[in-house]
C-alpha atoms as a PDB file:
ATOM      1  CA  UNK A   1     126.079  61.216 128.522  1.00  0.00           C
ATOM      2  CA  UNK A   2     125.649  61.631 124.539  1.00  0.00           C
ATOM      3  CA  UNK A   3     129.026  62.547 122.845  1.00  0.00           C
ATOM      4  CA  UNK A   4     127.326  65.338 120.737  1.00  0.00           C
ATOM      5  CA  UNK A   5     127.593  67.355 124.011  1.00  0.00           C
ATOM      6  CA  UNK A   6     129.982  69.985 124.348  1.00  0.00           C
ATOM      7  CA  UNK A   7     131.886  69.205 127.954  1.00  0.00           C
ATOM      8  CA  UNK A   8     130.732  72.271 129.490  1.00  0.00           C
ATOM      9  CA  UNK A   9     127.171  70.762 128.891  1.00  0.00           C
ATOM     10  CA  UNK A  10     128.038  67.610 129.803  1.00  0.00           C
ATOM     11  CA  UNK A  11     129.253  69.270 133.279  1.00  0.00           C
ATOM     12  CA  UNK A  12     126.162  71.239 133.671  1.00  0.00           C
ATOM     13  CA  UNK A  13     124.033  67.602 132.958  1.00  0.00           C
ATOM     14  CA  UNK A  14     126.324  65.821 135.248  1.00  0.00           C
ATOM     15  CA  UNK A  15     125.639  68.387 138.256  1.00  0.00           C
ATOM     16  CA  UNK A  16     121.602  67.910 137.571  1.00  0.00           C
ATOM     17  CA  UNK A  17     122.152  64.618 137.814  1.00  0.00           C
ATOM     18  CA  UNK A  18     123.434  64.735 140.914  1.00  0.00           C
ATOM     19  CA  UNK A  19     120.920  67.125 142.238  1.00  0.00           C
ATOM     20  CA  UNK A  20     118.355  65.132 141.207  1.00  0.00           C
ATOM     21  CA  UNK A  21     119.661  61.547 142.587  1.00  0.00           C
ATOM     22  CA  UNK A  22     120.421  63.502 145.385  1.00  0.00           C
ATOM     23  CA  UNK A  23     117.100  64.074 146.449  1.00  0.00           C
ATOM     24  CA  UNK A  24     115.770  60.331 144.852  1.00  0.00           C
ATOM     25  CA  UNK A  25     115.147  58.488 147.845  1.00  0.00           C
ATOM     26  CA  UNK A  26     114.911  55.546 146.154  1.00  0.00           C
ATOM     27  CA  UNK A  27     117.674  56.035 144.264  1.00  0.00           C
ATOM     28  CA  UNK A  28     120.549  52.867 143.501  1.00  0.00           C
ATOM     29  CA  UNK A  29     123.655  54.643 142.577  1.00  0.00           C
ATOM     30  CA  UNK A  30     126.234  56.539 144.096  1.00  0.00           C
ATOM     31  CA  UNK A  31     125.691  60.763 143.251  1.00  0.00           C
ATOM     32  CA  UNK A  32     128.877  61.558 144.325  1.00  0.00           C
ATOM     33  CA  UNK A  33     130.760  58.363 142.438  1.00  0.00           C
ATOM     34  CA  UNK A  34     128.136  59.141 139.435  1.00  0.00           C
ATOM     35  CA  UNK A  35     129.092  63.131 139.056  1.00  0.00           C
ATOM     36  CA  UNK A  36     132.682  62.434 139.835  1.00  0.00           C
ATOM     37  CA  UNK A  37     132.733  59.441 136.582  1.00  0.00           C
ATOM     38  CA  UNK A  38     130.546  62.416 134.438  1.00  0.00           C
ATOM     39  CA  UNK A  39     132.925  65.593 135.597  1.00  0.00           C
ATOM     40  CA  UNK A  40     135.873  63.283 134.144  1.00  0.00           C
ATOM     41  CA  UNK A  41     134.065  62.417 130.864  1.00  0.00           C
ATOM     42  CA  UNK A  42     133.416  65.636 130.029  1.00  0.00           C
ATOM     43  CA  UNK A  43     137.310  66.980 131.296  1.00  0.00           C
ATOM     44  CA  UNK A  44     138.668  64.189 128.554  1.00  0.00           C
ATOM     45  CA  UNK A  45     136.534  65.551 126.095  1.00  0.00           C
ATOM     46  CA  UNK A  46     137.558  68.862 126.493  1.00  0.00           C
ATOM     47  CA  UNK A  47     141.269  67.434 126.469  1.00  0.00           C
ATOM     48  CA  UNK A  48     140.798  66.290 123.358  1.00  0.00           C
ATOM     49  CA  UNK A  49     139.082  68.766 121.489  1.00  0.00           C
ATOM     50  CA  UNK A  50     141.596  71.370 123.049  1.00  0.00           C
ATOM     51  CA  UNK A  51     145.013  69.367 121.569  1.00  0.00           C
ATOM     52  CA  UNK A  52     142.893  69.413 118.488  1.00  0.00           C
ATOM     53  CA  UNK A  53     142.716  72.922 118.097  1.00  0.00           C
ATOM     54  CA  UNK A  54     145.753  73.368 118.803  1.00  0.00           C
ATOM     55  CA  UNK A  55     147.216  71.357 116.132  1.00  0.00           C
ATOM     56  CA  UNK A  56     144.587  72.808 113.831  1.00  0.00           C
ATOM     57  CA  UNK A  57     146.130  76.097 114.819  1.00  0.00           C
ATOM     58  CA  UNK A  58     149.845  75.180 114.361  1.00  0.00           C
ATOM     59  CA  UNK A  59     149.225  73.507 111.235  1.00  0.00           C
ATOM     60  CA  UNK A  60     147.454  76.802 109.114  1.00  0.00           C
ATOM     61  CA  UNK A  61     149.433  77.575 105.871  1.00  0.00           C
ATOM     62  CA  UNK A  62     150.631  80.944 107.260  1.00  0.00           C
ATOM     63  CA  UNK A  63     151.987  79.448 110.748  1.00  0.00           C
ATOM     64  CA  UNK A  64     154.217  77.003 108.719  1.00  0.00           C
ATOM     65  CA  UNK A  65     155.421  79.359 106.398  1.00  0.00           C
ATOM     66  CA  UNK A  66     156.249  81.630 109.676  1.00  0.00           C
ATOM     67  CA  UNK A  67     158.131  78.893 111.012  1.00  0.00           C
ATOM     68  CA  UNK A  68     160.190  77.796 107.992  1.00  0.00           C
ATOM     69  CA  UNK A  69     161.261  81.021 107.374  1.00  0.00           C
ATOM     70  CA  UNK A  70     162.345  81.449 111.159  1.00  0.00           C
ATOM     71  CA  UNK A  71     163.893  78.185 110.668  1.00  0.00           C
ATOM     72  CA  UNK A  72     166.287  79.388 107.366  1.00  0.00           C
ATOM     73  CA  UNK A  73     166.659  82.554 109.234  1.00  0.00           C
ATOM     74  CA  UNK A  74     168.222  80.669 112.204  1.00  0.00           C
ATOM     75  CA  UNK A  75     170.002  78.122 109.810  1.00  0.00           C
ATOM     76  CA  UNK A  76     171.765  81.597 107.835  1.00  0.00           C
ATOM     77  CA  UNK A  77     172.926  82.699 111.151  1.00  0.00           C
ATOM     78  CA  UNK A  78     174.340  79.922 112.149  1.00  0.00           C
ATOM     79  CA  UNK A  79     176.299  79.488 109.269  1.00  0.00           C
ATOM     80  CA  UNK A  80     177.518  83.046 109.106  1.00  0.00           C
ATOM     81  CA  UNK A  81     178.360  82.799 112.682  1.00  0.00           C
ATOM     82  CA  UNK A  82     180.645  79.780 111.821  1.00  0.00           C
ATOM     83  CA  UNK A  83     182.197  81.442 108.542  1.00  0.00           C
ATOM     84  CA  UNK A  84     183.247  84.345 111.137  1.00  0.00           C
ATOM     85  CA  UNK A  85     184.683  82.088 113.720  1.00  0.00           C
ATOM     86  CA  UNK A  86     186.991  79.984 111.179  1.00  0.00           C
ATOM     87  CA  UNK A  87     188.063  82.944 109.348  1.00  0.00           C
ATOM     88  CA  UNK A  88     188.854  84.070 113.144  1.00  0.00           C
ATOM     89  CA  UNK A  89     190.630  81.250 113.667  1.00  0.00           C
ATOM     90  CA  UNK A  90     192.066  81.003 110.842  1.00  0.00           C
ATOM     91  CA  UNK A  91     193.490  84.411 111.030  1.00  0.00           C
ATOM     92  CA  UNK A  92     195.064  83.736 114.080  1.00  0.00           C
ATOM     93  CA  UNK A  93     196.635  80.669 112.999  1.00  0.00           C
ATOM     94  CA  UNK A  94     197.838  82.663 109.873  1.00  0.00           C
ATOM     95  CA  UNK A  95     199.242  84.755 112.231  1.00  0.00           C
ATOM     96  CA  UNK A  96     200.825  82.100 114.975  1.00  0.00           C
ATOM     97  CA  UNK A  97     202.442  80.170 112.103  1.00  0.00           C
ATOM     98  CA  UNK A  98     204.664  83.686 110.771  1.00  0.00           C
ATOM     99  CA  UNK A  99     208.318  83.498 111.051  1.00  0.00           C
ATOM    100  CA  UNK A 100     210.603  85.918 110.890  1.00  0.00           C
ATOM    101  CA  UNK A 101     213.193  85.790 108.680  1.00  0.00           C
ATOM    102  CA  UNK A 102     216.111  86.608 110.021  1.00  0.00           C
ATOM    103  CA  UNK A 103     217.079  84.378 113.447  1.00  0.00           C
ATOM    104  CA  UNK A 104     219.699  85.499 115.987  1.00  0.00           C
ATOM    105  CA  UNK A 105     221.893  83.032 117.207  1.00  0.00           C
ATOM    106  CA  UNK A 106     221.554  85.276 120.542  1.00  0.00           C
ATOM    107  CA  UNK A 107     218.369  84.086 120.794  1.00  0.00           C
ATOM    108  CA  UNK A 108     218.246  82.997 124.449  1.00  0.00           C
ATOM    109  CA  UNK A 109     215.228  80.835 124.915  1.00  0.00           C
ATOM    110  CA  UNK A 110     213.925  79.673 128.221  1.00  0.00           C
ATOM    111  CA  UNK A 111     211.062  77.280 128.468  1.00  0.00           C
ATOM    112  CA  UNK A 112     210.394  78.975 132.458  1.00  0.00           C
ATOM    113  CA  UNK A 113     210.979  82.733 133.866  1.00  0.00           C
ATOM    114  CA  UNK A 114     210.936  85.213 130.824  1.00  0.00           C
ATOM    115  CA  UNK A 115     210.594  83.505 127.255  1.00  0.00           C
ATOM    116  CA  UNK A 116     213.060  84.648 124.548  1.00  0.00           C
ATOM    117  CA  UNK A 117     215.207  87.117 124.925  1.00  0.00           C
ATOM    118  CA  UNK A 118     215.116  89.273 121.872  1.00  0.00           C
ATOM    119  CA  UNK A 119     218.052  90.388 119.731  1.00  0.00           C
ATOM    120  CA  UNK A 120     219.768  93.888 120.888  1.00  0.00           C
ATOM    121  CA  UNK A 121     219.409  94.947 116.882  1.00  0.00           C
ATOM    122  CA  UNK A 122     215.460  94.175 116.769  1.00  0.00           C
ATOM    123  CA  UNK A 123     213.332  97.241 116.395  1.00  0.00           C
ATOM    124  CA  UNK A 124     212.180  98.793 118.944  1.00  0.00           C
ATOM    125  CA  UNK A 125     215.089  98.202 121.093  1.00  0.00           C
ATOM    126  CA  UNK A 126     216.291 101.026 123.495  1.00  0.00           C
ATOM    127  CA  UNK A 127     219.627 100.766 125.113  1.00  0.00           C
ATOM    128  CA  UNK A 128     221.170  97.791 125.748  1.00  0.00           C
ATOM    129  CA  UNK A 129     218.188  96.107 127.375  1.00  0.00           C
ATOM    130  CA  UNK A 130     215.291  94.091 125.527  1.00  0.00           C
ATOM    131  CA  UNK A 131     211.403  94.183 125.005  1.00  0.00           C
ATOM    132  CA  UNK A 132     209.094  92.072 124.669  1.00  0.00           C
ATOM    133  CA  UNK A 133     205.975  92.316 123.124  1.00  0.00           C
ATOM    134  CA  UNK A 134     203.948  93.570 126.459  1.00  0.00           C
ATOM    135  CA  UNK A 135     206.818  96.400 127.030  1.00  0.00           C
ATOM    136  CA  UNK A 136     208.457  94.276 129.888  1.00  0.00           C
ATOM    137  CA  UNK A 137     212.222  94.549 129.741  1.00  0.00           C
ATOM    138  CA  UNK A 138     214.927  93.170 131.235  1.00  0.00           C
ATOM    139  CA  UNK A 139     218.692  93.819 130.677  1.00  0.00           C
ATOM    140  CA  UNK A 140     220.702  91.764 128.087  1.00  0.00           C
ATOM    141  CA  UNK A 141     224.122  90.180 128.982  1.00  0.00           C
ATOM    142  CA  UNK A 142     224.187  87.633 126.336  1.00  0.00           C
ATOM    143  CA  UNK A 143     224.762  89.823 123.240  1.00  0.00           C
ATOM    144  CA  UNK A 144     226.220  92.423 122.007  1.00  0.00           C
ATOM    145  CA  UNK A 145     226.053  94.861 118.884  1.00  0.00           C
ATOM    146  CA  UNK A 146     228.773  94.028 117.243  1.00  0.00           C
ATOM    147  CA  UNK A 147     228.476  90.015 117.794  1.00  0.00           C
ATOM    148  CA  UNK A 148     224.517  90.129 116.892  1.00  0.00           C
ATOM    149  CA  UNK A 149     225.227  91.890 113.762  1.00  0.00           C
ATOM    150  CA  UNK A 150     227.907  90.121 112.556  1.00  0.00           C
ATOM    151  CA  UNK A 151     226.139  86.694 112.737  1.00  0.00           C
ATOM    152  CA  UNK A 152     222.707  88.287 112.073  1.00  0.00           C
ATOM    153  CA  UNK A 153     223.554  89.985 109.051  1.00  0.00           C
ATOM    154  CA  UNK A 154     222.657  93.789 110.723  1.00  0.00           C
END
């Protein structure tokens, strides 16, 4: 076969070929072997001239300035994505790492069960039980007004 065939003509030659040694009867090589060898050729060839296109394709001016610009696009997300979580976090740790600034010495904490128990004088505080955060309370038998607000300055 001559290489300045496309490979759809060099499949069409390939299957008169074998027509025609098909019917040689004097023929001295293998049709089948002959078309399969020819059929394969001309599949390469069209292989190769279809990765080139392809890369032709991917390489035009206005695809690569497509993709860098997807690319900064992708790379400013990213970055404002991260900006947002750290600020998140630190927010939160801003947040975690507030005292307060008074401290009961009636401060009962627990490291199972409840947690602290919080001072009787605290706000939010309604009767002589104690909150927590969630709204859970429990009764207090540790301390009393008059103690807590002696020592805590109420």
């Amino acid at each position: 076969m001559s290489e300045d065939l496309t490979p759809r003509e060099q499949a069409a030659r390939a299957v008169v070929d074998f027509d025609r040694a098909m019917h040689d009867p004097n023929r001295a090589v293998d049709p089948v072997g002959a078309l399969f060898r020819a059929l394969g050729a001309a599949a390469a060839q069209h292989a190769v001239e279809a990765r080139a296109a392809r890369t032709r394709w991917r390489n035009r001016p206005e695809a690569k300035a497509r993709r860098s610009a997807a690319a900064a696009k992708a790379a400013a997300t990213r970055k404002a994505k991260k900006a947002a979580e750290e600020a998140a976090w630190a927010a939160e740790a801003e947040r975690d790492a507030r005292v307060p600034t008074v401290h009961c010495p009636h401060i009962d904490f627990v490291p199972y069960g409840s947690g602290e128990t919080e001072c009787v004088l605290a706000p939010g505080h309604r009767g002589d039980d104690h909150e927590d955060i969630d709204g859970h309370s429990w009764p207090n038998d540790d301390c009393n007004e008059t103690d807590c607000g002696e020592a805590c300055g109420y």
